[in-house]
N, C-alpha and C. Protein backbone atom coordinates (compact mmCIF):
# COMPACT_ATOMS: atom_id res chain seq x y z
N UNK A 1 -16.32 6.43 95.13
CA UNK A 1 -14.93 6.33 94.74
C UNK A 1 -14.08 5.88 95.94
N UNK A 2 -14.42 6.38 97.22
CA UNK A 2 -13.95 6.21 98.46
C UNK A 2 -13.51 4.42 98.71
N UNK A 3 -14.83 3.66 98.33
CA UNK A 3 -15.07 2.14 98.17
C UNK A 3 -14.08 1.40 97.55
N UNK A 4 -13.81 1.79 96.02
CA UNK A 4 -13.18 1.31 95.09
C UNK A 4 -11.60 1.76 95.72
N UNK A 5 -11.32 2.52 96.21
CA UNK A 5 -9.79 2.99 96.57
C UNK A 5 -9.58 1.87 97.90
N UNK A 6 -10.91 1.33 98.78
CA UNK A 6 -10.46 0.80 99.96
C UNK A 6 -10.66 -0.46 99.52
N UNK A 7 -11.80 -1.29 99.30
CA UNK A 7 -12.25 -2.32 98.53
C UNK A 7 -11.03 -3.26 97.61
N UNK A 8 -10.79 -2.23 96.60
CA UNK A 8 -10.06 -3.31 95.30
C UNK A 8 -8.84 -2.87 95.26
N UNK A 9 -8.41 -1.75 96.01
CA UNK A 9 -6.84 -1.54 95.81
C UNK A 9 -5.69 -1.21 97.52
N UNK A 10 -6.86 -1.86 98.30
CA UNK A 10 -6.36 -1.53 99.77
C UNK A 10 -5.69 -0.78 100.35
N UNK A 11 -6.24 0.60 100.41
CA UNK A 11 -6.19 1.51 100.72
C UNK A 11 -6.61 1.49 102.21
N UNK A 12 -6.23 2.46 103.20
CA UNK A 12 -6.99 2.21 104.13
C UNK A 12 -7.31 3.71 104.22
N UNK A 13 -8.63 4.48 105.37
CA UNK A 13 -9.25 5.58 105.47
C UNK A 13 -7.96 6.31 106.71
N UNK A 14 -7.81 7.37 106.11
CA UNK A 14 -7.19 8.26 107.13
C UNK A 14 -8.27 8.78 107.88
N UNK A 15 -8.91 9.95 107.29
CA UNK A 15 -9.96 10.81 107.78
C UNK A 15 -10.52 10.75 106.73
N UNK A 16 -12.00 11.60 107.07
CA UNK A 16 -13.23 11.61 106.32
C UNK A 16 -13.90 13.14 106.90
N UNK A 17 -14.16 13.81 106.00
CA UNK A 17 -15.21 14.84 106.05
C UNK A 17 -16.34 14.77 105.81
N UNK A 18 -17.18 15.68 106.23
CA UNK A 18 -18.68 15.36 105.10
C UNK A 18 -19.65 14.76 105.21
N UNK A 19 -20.22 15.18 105.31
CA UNK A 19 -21.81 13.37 105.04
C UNK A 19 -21.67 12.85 103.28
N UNK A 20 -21.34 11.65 103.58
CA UNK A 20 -21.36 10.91 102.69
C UNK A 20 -19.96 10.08 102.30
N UNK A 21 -18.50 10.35 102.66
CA UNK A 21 -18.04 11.92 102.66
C UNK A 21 -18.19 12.80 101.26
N UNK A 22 -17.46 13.93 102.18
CA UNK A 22 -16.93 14.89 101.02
C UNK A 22 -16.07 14.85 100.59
N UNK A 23 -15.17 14.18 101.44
CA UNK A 23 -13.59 14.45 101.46
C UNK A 23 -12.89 13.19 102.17
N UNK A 24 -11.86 12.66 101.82
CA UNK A 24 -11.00 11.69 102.45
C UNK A 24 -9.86 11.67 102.03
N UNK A 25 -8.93 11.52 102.99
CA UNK A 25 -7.15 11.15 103.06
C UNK A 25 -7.20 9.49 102.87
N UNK A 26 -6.50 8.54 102.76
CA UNK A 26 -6.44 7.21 102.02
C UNK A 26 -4.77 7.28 102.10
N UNK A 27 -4.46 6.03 102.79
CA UNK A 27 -3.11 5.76 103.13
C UNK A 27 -2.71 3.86 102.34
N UNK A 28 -1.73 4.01 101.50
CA UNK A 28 -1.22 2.78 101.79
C UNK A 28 0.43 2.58 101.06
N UNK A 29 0.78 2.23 101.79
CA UNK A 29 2.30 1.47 101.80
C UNK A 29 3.12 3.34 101.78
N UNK A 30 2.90 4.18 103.01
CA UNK A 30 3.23 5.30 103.16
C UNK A 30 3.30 6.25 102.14
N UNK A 31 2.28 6.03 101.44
CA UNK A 31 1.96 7.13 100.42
C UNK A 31 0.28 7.55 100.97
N UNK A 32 0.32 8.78 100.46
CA UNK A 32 -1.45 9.11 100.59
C UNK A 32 -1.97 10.12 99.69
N UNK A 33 -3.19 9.69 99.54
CA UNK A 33 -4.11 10.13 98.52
C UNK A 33 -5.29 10.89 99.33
N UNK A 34 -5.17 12.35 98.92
CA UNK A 34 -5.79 13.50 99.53
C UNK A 34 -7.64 13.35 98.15
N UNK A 35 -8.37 12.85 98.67
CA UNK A 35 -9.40 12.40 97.59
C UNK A 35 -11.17 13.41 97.98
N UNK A 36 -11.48 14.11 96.96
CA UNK A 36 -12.96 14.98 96.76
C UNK A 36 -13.65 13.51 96.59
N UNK A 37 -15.04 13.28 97.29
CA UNK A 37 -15.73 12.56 97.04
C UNK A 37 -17.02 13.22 96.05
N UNK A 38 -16.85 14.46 95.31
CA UNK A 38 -17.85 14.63 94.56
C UNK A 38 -18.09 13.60 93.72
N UNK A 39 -19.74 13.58 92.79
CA UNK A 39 -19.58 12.80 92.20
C UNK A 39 -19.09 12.80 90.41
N UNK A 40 -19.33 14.19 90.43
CA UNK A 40 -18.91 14.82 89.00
C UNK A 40 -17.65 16.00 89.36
N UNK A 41 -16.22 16.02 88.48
CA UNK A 41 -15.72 17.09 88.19
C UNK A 41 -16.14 17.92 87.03
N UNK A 42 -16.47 17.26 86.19
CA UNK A 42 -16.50 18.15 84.81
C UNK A 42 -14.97 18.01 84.33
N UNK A 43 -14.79 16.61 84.34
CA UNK A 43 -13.33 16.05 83.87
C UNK A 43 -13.53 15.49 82.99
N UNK A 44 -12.47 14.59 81.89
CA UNK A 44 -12.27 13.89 81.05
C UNK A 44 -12.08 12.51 81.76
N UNK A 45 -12.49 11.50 81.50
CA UNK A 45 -13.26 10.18 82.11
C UNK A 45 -12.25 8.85 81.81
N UNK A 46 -11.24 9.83 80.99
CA UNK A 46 -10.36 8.85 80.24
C UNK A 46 -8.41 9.13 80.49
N UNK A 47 -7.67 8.71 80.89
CA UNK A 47 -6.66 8.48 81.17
C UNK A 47 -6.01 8.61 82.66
N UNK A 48 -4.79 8.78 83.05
CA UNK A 48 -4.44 8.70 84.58
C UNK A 48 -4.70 9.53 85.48
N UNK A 49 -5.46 9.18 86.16
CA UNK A 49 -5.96 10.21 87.62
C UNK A 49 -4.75 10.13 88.43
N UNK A 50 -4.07 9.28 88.87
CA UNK A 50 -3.47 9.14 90.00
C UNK A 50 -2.39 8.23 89.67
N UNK A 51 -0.62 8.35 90.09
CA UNK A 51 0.57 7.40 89.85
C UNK A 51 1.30 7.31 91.03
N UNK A 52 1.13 5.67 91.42
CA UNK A 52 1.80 5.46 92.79
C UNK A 52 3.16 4.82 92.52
N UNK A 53 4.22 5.18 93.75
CA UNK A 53 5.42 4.30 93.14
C UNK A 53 5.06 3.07 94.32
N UNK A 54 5.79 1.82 93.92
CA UNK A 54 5.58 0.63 94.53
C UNK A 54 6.92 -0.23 94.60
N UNK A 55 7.08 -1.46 95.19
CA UNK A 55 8.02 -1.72 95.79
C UNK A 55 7.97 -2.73 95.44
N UNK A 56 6.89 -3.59 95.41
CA UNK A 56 7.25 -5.11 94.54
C UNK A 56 5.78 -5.20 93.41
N UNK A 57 5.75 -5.06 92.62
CA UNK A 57 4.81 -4.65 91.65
C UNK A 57 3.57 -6.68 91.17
N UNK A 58 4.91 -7.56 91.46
CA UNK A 58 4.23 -8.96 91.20
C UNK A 58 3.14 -8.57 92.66
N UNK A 59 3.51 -8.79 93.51
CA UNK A 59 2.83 -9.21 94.79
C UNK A 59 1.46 -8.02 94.49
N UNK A 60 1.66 -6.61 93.99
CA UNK A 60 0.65 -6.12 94.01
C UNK A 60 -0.12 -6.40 92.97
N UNK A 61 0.30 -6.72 92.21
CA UNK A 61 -0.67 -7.30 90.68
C UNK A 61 -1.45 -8.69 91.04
N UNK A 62 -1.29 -9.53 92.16
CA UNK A 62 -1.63 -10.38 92.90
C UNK A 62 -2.60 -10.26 94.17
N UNK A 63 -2.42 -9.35 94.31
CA UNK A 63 -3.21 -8.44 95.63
C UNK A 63 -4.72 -8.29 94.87
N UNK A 64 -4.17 -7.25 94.33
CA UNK A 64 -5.67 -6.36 93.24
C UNK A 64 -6.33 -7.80 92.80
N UNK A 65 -5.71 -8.59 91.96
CA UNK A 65 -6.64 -9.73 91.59
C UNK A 65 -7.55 -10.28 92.74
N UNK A 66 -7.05 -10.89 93.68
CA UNK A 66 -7.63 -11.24 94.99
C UNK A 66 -8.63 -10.04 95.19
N UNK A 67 -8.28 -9.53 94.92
CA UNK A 67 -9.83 -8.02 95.50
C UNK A 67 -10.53 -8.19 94.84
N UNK A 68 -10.70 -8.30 93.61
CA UNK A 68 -11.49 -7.99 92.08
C UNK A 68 -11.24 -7.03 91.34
N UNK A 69 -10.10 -6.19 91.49
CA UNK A 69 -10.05 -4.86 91.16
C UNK A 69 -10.02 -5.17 89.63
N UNK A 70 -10.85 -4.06 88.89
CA UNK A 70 -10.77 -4.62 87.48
C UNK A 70 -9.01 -3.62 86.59
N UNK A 71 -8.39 -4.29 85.98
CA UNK A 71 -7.59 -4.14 85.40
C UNK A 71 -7.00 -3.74 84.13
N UNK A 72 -6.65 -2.92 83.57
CA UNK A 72 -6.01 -2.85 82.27
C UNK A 72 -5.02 -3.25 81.95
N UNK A 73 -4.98 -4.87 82.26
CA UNK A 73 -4.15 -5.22 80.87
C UNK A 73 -3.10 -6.03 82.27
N UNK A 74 -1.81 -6.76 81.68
CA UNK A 74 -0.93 -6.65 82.72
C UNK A 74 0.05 -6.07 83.00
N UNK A 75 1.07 -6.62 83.69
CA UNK A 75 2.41 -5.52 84.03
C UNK A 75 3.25 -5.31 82.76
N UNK A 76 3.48 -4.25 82.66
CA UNK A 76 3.92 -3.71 80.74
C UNK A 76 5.04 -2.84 81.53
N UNK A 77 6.11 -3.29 80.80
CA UNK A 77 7.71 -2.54 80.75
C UNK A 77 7.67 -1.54 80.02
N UNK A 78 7.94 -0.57 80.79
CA UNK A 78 7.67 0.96 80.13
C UNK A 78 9.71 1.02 79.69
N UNK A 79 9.68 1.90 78.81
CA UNK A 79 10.93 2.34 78.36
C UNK A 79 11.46 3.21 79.14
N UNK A 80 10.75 4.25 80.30
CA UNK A 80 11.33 5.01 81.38
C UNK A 80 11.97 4.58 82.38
N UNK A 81 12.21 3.04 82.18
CA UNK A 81 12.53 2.43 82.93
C UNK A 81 11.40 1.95 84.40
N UNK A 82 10.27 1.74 83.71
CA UNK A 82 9.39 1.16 85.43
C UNK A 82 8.86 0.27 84.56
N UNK A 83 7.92 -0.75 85.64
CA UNK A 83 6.93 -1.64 85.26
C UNK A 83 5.30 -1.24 85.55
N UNK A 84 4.57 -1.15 85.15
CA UNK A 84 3.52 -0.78 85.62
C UNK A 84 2.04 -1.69 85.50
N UNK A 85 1.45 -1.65 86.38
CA UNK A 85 -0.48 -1.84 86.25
C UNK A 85 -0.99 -1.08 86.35
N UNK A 86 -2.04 -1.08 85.56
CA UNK A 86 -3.32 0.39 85.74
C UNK A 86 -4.35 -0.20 86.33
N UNK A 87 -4.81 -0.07 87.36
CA UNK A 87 -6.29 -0.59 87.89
C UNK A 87 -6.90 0.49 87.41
N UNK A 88 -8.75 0.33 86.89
CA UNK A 88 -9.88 1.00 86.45
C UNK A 88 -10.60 0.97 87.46
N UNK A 89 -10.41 2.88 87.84
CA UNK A 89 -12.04 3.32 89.01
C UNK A 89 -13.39 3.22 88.11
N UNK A 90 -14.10 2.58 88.84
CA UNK A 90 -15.38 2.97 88.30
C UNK A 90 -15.93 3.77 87.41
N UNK A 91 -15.43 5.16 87.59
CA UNK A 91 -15.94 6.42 86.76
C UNK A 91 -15.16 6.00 85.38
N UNK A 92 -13.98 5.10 85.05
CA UNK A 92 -13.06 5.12 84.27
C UNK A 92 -11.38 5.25 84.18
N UNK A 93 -11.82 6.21 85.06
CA UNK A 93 -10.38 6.79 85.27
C UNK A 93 -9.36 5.73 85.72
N UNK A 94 -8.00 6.15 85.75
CA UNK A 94 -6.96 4.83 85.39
C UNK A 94 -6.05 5.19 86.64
N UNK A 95 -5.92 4.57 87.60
CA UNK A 95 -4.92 4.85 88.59
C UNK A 95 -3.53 4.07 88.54
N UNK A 96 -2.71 4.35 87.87
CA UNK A 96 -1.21 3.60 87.50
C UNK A 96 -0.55 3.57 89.05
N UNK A 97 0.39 2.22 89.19
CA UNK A 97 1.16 1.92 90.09
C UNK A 97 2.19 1.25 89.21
N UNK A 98 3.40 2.25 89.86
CA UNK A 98 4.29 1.72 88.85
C UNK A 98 6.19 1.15 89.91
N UNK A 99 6.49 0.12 89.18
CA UNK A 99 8.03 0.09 90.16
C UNK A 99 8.80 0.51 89.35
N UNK A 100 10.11 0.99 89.86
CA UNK A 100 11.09 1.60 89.21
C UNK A 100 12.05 0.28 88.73
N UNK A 101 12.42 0.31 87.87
CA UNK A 101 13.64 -0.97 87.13
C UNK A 101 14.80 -0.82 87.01
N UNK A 102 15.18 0.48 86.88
CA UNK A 102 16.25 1.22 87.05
C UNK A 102 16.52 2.13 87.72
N UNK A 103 17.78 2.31 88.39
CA UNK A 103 18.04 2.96 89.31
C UNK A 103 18.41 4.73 88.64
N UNK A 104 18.22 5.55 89.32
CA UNK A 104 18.39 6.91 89.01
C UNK A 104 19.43 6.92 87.64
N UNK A 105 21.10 6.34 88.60
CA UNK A 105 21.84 6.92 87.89
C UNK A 105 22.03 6.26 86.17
N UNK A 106 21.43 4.78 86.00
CA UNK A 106 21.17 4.35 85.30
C UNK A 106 20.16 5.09 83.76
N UNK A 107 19.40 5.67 84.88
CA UNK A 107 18.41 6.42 83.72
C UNK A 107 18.80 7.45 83.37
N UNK A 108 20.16 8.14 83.80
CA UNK A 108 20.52 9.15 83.56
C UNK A 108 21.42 9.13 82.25
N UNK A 109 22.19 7.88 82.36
CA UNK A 109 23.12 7.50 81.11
C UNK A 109 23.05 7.60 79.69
């Protein structure tokens, strides 16, 4: 999982525990992802593991392609006011990155 977070969605390694690892921190665009490298939770395989906020959402939907990262779908206008992509980890699971479209006080109205 460690791979797929550095690999297709450029992430970079903070630290690492473990042989193999066990454990890794994962930094990018000043957010970080505190990540178990087990290989089973005894989870459900199907919907969002993880939601990043982002800052220009084209350039990253452009990025991931250049990697190979495989994708669900493209950038889809959510009614909460963001835009979002879901890149697909391996196991399934759906890691959303989403930009905001509207500003706070906007969504408050």
């Amino acid at each position: 999982m460690r791979d797929f977070f550095v690999d297709r969605l450029g992430f970079e390694i903070g630290a690492e525990v473990g042989n193999g690892p066990s454990f890794v921190t994962l930094d990018r665009d000043g957010q970080t992802i505190m990540l178990a490298c087990r290989r089973s939770f005894g989870l459900r395989k199907r919907g969002w593991a993880a939601y990043f906020w982002v800052d220009d959402i084209e350039s990253l939907l452009a990025e991931f392609r250049s990697r190979g990262a495989k994708l669900k779908g493209q950038i889809v206008d959510k009614a909460y006011g963001c835009r979002e992509i879901i890149a697909v980890a391996p196991d399934g699971r759906e890691i959303v990155f989403g930009e905001r479209t509207e500003t706070p006080t906007e969504q408050n109205r």
